[in-house]
Protein backbone atom coordinates (compact mmCIF):
# COMPACT_ATOMS: atom_id res chain seq x y z
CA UNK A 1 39.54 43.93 -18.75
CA UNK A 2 37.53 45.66 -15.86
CA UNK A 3 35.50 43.80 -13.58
CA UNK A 4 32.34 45.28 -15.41
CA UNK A 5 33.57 43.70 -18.52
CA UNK A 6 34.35 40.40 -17.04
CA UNK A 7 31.05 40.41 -15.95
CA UNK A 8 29.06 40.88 -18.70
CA UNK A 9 31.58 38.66 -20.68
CA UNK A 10 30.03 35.92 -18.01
CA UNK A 11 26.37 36.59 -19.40
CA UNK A 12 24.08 35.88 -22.37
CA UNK A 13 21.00 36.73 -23.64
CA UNK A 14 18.51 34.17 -23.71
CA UNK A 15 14.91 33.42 -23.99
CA UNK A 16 13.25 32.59 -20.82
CA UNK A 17 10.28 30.73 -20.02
CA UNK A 18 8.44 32.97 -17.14
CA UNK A 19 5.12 31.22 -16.38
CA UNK A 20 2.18 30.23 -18.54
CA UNK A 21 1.72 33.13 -20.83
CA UNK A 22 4.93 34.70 -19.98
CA UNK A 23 8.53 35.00 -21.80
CA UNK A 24 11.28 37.39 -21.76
CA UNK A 25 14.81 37.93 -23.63
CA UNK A 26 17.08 38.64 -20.79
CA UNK A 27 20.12 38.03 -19.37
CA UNK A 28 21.34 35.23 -17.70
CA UNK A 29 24.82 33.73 -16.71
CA UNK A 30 26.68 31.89 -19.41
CA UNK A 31 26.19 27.73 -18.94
CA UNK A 32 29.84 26.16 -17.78
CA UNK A 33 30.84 22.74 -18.08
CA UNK A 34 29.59 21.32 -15.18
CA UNK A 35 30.21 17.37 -15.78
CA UNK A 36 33.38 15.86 -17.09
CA UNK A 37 30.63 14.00 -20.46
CA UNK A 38 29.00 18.16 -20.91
CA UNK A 39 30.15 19.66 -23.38
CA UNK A 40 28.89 23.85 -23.85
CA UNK A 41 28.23 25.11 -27.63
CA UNK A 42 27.72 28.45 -29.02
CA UNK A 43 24.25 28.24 -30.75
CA UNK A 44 24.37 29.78 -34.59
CA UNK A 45 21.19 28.77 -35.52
CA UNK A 46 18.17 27.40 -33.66
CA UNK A 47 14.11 27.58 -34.05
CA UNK A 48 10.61 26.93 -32.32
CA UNK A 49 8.73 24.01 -32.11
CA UNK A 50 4.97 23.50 -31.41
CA UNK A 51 6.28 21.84 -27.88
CA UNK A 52 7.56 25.75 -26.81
CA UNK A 53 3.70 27.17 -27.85
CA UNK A 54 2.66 24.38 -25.24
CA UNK A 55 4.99 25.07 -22.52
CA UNK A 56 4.11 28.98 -22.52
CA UNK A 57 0.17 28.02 -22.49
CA UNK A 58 1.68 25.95 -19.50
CA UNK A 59 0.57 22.48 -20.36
CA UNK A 60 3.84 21.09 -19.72
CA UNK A 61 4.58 21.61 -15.67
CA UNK A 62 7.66 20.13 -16.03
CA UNK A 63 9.19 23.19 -17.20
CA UNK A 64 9.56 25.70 -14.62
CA UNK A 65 9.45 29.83 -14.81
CA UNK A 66 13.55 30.58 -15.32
CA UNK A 67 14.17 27.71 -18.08
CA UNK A 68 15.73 29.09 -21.31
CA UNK A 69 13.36 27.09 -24.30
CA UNK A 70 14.31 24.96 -26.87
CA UNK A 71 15.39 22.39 -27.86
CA UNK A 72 16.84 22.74 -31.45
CA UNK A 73 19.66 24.44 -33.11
CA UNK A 74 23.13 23.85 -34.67
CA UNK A 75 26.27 25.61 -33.15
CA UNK A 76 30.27 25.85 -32.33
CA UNK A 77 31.53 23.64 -29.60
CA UNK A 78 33.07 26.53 -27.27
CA UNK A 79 34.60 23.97 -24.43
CA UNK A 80 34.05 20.14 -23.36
CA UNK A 81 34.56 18.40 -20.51
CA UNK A 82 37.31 15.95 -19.40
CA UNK A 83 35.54 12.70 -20.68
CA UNK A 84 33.92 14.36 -24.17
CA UNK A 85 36.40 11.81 -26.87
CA UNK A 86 34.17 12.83 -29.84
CA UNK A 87 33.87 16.25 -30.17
CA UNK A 88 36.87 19.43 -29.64
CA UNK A 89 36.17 23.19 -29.12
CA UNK A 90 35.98 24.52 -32.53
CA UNK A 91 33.88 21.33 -33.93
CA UNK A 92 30.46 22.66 -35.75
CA UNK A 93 27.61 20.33 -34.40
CA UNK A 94 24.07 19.50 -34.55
CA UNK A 95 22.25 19.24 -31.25
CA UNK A 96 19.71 16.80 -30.85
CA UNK A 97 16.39 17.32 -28.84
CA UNK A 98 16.80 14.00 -27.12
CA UNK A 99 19.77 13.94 -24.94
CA UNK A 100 21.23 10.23 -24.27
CA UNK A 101 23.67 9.08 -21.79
CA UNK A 102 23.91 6.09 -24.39
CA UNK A 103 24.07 3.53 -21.55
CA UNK A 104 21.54 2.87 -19.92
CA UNK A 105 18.90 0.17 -20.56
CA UNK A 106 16.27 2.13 -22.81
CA UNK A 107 19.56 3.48 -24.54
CA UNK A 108 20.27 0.13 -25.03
CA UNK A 109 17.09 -0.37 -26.72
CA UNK A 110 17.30 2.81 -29.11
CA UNK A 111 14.78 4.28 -26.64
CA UNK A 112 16.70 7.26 -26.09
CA UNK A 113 13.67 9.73 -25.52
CA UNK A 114 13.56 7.68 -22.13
CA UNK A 115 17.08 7.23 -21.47
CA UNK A 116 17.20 7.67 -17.70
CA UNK A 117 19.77 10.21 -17.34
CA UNK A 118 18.57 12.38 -20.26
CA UNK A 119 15.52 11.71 -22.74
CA UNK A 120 13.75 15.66 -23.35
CA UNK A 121 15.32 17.56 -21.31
CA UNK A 122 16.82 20.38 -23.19
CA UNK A 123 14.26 23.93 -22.87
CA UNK A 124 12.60 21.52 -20.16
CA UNK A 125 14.32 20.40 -17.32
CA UNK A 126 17.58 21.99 -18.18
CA UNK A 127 17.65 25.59 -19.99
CA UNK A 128 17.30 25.10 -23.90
CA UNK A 129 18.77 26.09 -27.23
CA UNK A 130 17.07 29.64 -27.80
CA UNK A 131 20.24 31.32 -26.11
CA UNK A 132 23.84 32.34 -27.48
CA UNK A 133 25.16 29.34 -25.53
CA UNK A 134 23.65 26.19 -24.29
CA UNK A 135 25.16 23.18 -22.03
CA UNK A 136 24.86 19.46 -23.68
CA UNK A 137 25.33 16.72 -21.44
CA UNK A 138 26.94 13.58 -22.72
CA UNK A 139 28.07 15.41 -25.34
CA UNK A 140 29.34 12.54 -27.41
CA UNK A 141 26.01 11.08 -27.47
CA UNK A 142 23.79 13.75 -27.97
CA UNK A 143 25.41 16.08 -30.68
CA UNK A 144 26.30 15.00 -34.46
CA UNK A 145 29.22 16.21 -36.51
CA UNK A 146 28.07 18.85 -39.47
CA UNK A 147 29.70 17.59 -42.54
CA UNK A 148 31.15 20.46 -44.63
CA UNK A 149 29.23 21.97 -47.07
CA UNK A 150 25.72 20.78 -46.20
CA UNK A 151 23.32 23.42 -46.09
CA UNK A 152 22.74 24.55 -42.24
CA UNK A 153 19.26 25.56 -41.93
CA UNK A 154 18.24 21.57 -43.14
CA UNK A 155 20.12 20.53 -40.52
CA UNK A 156 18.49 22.48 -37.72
CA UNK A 157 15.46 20.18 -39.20
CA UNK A 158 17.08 17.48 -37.95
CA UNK A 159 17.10 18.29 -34.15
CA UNK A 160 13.40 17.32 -34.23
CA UNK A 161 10.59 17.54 -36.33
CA UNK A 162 12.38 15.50 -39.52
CA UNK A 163 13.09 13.06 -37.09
CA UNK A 164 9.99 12.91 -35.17
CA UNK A 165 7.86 12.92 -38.78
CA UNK A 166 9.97 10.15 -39.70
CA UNK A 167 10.23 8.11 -36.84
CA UNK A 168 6.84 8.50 -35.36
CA UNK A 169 4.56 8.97 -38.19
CA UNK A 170 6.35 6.87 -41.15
CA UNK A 171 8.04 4.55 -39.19
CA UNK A 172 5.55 3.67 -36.97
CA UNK A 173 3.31 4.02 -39.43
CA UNK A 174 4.98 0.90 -40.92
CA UNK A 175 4.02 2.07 -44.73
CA UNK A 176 5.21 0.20 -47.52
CA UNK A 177 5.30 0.50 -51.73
CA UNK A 178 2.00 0.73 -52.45
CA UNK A 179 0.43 2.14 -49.40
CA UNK A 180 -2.57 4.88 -49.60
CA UNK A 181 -1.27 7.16 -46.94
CA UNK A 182 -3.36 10.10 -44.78
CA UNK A 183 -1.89 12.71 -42.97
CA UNK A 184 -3.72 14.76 -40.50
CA UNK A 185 -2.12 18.08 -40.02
CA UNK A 186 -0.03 19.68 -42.33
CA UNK A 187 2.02 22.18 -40.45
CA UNK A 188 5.66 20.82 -39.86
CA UNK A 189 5.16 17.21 -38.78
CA UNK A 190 2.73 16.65 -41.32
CA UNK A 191 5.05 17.86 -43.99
CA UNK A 192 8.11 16.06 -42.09
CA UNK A 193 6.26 12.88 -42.28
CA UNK A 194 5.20 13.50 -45.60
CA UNK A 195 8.90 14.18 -47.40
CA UNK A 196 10.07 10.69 -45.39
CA UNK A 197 7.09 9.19 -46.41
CA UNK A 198 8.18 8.95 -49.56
CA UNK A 199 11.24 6.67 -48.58
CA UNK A 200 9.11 4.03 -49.05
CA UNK A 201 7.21 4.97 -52.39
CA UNK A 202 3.25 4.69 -51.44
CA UNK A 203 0.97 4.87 -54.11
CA UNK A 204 -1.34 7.81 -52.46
CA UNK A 205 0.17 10.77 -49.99
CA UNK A 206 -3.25 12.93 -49.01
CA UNK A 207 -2.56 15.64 -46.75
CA UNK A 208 -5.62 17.14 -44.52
CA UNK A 209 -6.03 19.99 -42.82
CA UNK A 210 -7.74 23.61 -43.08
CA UNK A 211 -5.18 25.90 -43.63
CA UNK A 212 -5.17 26.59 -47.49
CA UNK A 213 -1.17 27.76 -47.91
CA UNK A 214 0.13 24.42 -45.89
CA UNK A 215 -2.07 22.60 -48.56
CA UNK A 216 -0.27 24.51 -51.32
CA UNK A 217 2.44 23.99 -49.70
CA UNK A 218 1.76 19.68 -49.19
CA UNK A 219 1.10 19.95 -53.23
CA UNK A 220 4.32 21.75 -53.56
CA UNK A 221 6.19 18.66 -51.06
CA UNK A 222 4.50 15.32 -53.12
CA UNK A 223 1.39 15.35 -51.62
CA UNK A 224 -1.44 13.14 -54.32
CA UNK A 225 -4.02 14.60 -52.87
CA UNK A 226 -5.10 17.79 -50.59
CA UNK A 227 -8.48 17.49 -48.60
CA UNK A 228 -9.63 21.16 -46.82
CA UNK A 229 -11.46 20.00 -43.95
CA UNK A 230 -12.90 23.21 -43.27
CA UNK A 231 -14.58 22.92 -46.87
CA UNK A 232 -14.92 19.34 -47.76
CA UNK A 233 -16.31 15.97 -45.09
CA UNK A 234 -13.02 14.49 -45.03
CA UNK A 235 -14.42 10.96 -44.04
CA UNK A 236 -16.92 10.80 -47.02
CA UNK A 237 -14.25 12.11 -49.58
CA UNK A 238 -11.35 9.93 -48.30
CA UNK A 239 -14.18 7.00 -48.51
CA UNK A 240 -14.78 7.78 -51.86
CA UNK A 241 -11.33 7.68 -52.98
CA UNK A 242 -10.43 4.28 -51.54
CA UNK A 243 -14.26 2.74 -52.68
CA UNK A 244 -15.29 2.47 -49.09
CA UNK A 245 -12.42 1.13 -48.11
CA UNK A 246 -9.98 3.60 -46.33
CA UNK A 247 -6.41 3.97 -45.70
CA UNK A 248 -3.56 1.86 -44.77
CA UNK A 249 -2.06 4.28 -42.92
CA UNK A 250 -3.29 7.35 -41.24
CA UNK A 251 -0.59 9.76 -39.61
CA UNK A 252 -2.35 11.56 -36.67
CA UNK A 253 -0.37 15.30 -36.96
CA UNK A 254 -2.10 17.93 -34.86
CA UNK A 255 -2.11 16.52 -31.32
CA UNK A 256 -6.54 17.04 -31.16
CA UNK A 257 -9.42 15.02 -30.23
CA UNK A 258 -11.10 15.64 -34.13
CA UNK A 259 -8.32 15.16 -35.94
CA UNK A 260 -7.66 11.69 -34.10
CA UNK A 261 -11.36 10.54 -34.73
CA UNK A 262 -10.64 11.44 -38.59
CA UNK A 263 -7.78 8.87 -38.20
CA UNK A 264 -10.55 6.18 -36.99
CA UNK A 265 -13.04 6.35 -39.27
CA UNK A 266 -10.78 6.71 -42.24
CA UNK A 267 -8.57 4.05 -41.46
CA UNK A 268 -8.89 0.50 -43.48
CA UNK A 269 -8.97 -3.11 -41.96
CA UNK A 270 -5.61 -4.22 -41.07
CA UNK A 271 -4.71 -0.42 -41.20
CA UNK A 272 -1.88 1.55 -38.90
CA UNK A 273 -3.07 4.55 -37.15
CA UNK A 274 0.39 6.10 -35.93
CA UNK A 275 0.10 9.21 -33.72
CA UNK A 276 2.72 11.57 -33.52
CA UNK A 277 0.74 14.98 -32.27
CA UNK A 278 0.93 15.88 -28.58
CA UNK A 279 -2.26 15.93 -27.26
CA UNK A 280 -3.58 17.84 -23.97
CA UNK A 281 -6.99 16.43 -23.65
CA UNK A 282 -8.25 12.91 -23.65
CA UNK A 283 -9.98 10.85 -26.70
CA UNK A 284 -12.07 8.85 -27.67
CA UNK A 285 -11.39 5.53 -28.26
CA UNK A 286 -13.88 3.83 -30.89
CA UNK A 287 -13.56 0.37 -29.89
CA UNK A 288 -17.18 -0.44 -30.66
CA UNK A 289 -15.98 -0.05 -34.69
CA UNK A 290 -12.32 -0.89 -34.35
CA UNK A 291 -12.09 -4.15 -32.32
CA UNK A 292 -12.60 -6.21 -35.36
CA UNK A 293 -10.42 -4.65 -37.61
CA UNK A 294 -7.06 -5.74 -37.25
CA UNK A 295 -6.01 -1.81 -36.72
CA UNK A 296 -2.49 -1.30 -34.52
CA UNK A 297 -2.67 2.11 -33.03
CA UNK A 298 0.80 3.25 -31.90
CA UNK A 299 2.14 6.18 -30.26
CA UNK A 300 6.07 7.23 -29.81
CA UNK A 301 8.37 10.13 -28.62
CA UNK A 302 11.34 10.90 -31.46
CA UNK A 303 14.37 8.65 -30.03
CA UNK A 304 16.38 10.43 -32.34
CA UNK A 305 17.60 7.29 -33.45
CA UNK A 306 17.68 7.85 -37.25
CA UNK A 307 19.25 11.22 -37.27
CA UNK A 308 22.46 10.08 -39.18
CA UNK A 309 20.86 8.37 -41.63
CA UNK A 310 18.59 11.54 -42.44
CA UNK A 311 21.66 13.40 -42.06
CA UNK A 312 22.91 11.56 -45.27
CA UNK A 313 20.01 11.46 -47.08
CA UNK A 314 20.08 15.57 -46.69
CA UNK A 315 24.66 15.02 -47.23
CA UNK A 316 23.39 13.29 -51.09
CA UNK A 317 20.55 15.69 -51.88
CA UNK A 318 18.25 13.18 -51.74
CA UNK A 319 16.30 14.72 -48.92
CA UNK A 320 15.36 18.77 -48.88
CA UNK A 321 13.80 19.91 -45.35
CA UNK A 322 15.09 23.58 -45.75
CA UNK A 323 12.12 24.01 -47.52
CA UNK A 324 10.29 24.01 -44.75
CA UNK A 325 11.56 26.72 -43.59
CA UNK A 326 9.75 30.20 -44.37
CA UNK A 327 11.36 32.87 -41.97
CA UNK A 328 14.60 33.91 -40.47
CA UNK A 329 15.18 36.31 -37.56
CA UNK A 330 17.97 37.25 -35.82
CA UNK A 331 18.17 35.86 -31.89
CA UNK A 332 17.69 39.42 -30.51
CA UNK A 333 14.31 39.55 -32.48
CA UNK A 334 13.22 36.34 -30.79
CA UNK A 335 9.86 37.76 -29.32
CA UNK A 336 8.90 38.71 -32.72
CA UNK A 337 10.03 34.81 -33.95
CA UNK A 338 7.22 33.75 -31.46
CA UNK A 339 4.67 36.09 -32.46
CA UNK A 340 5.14 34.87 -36.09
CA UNK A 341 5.16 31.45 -35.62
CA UNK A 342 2.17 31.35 -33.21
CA UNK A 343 0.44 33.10 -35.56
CA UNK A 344 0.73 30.54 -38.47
CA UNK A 345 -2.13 31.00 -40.38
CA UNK A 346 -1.85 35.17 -40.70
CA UNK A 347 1.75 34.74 -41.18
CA UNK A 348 1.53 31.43 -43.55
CA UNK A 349 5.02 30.27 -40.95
CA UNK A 350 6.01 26.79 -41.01
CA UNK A 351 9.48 27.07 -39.49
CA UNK A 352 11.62 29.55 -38.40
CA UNK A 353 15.27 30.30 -38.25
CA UNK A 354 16.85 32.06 -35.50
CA UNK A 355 20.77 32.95 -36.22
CA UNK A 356 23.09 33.99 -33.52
CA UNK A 357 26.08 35.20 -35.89
């Protein structure tokens, strides 16, 4: 081998974060092991999540111009460090978006999206999954084992958003047999929460939003009930489906100041609003008609913390989140990944697979 050759062989094409508006597919030197706990996998599959549209509109500062994105993705362990005891090169893993170092005090807690050492880091303060290879620190803690014979692409919807829908919105959420349930949003949260809302067999699942193919699509999931906002006053037809009362649980799935307020005035005494969007501007709190209510509002980062228990509900069948996927490119076509998914509506995208094989 040449030294040309041994160069290249060095390199891999990734998808770089270049300031707010800006992105590239170039090259970049191949991640080594650089702690005895990292461990460095050859992605095979990865996607986008709302969180990359936000970083490239450059409303997260954290992440600076010359970070590979992402955060998500399954893969081949290429090489671990001295300390990795779980995992061997060979070993096909899921990589979770929440890296822990499992031992310190919020790990302790199951708080892992604050762990100290780790928490979101991955495609933010350390270069992402949307490469051919990506470093994982504390490797034993932050990847999963892929069980043979379980379909890949629903595990890549474990990395996040089946988690985060889960965790944030239905756990959080606290919903229980019988529960009248409203989600706000139904692009890939919404529909996350909604499949694992379903855990827990609640009498009503209405799904809101404007965008008339995610409804279909809701329908399609187990949704009761679809309200178009842009056609229909969602407060006044929610209100007349509970008589006047509202909902016991309202799932706040966009990450906006409107769709929030929906959440308030639809929600029922002793109701849970649980918000799981991210949200870039302020709002507004309606104490003046909550304060007597008995209403717990409650917000949450994915911990990751029930990933191997969804992984066995999708092991058994029981649980289905490859249908949320709706395209598949290959990693060199990543620019045109981004343009499709950013452009949900025109493209009717919920999520996308990216294969590197």
């Amino acid at each position: 081998m040449n030294a040309t050759e041994k160069k290249n062989e060095s390199n891999m094409w990734a998808l770089e974060y270049q300031g707010p508006g800006l992105k590239g597919y170039v090259r970049k030197k191949r991640p080594e092991i650089s702690s005895p706990t990292d461990a460095v996998v050859r992605i095979t599959k990865t996607t986008i999540c709302g969180t990359d549209l936000h970083i490239l509109k450059g409303d997260v500062p954290s992440v600076k111009p010359g970070t590979t994105l992402g955060h998500e993705g399954i893969g081949v362990i290429e090489s671990v460090g001295s300390s990795v005891t779980k995992f061997e090169t060979g070993d096909r893993v899921l990589i979770s978006c929440i890296t822990s170092c499992g031992s310190c005090d919020y790990c302790k807690k199951a708080m892992y999206s604050h762990c100290v050492n780790g928490g979101w880091i991955l495609g933010n303060k350390i270069d992402g999954t949307q490469a051919e290879y990506v470093r994982i620190p504390f490797a034993d803690t932050s990847l999963y084992a892929i069980p043979d014979g379980v379909d890949e692409e629903a595990v890549v919807m474990l990395s996040d958003i089946l988690p985060t829908g889960f965790e944030c919105g239905v756990l959080n959420g606290k919903i229980g047999p019988g529960d009248v349930v409203a989600i706000v949003g139904s692009g890939p949260i919404g529909l996350a929460s909604l499949l694992t809302a379903q855990f827990y067999a609640p009498s009503e699942l209405i799904m809101i939003d404007m965008n008339e193919d995610r409804l279909k699509r809701a329908s399609e999931f187990g949704a009761t009930t679809i309200i178009n906002s842009g056609k229909e006053n969602v407060i006044d037809k929610v209100m007349e489906m509970t008589q006047g009362r509202g909902v016991d649980v309202a799932i706040e799935a966009v990450g906006v100041p409107d769709s929030f307020d929906v959440c308030q005035n639809i929600i029922a005494p002793g109701g849970r609003i649980a918000n799981v969007g991210v949200h870039g501007k302020g709002v507004e709190l309606r104490l003046e008609k909550l304060w007597d209510r008995n209403i717990t509002i409650t917000t949450r980062l994915v911990d990751t913390a029930s990933t191997s228990m969804l992984l066995k509900t999708i092991v058994s069948g029981k649980l289905k989140p490859q249908k949320l996927v709706s395209h598949r490119f290959a990693l060199s076509d990543v620019l045109k990944a981004y343009d499709t998914f950013g452009n949900a509506q025109k493209e009717k995208t919920l999520k996308v697979i990216i294969s590197n094989e």
